[in-house]
Protein backbone atom coordinates (compact mmCIF):
# COMPACT_ATOMS: atom_id res chain seq x y z
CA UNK A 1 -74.66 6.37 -16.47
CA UNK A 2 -72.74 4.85 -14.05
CA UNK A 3 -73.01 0.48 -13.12
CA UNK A 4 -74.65 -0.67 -9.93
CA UNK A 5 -72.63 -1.78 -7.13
CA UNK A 6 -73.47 -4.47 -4.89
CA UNK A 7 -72.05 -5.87 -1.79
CA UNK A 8 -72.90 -9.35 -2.58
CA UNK A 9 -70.25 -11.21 -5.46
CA UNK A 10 -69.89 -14.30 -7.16
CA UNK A 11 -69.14 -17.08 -4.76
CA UNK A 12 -70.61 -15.74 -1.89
CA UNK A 13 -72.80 -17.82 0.58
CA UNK A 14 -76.25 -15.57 0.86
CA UNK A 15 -79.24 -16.50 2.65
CA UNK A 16 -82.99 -15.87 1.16
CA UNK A 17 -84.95 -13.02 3.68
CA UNK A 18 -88.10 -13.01 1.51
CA UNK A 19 -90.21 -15.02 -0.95
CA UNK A 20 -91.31 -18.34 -1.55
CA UNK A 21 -88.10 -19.40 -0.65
CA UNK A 22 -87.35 -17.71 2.49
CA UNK A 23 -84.24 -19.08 4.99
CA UNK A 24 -82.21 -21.42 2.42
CA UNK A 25 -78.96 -20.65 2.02
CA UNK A 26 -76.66 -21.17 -1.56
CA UNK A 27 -73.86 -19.84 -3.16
CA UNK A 28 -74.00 -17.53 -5.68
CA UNK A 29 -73.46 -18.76 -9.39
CA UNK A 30 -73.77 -15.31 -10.98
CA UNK A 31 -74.88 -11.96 -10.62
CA UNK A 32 -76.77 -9.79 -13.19
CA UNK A 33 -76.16 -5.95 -12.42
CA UNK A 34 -78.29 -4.51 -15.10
CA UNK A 35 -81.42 -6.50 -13.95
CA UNK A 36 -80.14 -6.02 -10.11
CA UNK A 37 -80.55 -9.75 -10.09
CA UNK A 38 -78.19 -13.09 -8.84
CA UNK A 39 -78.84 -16.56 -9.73
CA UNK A 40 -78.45 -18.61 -6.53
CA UNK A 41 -77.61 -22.11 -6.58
CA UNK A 42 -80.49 -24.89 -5.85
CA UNK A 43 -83.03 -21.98 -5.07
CA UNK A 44 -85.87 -20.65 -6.97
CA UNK A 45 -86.17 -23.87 -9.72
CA UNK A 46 -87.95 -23.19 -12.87
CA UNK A 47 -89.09 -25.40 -15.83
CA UNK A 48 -87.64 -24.80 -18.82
CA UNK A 49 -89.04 -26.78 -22.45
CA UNK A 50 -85.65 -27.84 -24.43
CA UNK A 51 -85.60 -29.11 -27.18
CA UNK A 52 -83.11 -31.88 -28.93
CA UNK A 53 -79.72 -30.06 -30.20
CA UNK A 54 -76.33 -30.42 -30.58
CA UNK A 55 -75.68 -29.74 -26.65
CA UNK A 56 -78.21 -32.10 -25.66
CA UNK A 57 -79.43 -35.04 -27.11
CA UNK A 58 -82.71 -35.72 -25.43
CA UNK A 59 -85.65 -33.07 -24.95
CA UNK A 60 -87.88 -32.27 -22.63
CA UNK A 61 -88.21 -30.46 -19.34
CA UNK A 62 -85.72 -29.40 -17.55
CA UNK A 63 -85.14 -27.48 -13.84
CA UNK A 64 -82.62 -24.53 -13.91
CA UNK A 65 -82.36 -21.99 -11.03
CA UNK A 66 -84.03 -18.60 -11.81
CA UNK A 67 -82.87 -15.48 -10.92
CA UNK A 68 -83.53 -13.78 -7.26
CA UNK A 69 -84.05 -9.82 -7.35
CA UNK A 70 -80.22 -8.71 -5.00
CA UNK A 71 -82.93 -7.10 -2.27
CA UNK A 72 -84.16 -10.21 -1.21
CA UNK A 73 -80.47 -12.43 -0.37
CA UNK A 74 -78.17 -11.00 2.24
CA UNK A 75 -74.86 -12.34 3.09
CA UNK A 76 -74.08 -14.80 5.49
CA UNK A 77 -70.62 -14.70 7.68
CA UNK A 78 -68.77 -17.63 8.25
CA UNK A 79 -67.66 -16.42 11.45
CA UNK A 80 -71.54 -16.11 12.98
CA UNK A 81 -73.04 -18.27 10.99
CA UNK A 82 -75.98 -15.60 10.25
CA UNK A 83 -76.86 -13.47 7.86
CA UNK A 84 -75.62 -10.07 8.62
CA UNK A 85 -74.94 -6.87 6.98
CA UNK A 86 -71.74 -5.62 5.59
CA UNK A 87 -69.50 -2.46 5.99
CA UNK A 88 -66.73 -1.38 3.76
CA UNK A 89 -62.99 -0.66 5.44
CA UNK A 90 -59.72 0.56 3.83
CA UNK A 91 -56.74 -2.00 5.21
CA UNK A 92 -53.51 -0.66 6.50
CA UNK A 93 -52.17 -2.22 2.66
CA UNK A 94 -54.97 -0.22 0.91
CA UNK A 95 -57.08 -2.96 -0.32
CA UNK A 96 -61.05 -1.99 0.56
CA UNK A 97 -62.97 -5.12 1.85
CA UNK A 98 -66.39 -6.25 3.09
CA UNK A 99 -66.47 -7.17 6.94
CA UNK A 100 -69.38 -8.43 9.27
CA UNK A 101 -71.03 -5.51 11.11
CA UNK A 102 -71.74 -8.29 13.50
CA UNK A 103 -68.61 -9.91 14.53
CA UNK A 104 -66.03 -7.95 12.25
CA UNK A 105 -64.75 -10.77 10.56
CA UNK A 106 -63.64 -9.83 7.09
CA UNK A 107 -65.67 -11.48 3.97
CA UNK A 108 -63.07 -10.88 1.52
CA UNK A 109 -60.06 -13.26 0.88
């Protein structure tokens, strides 16, 4: 079985186009392929009960951002300023990248 391939990665900016939390923006911390989820930072808080350990002292509740199914963020160019969909292209130095279907900029550094 092959893995999923996304065209959001890790660092990207992406913008929320459904949910509760529809229109914020927030990089991405980390991306789950097998769940086809990311985990966006400062969007989509949970509660989580912790209890005293050796990481943390103190107890109690604590707010950690949940995970965001990939279908619902798409990326935002820093060229526009929008959230736009991305294309694949082959450079002239064979390296393929993600650019703006909007503006071509090119998303990868």
């Amino acid at each position: 079985m092959s893995r999923p391939h996304f065209r959001i990665k890790k660092n990207d900016e992406v913008e929320v186009i459904a949910g509760k939390e529809k229109t914020k923006r927030g990089k991405v911390l980390r991306v789950i392929p097998k769940k086809e989820r990311v985990i966006v930072e400062k969007i989509n808080f949970t509660k989580r009960h912790t209890r005293p350990g050796a990481r943390s002292r103190q107890g109690g509740i604590v707010e950690v951002e949940g995970p965001l199914h990939i279908s619902n963020l798409m990326l935002v160019c820093s060229k526009c300023d929008r959230s736009v969909r991305v294309g694949y292209k082959i450079l002239d130095d064979r390296r393929k990248v993600r650019f703006c279907k909007k503006c071509g900029e090119i998303l990868d550094k």
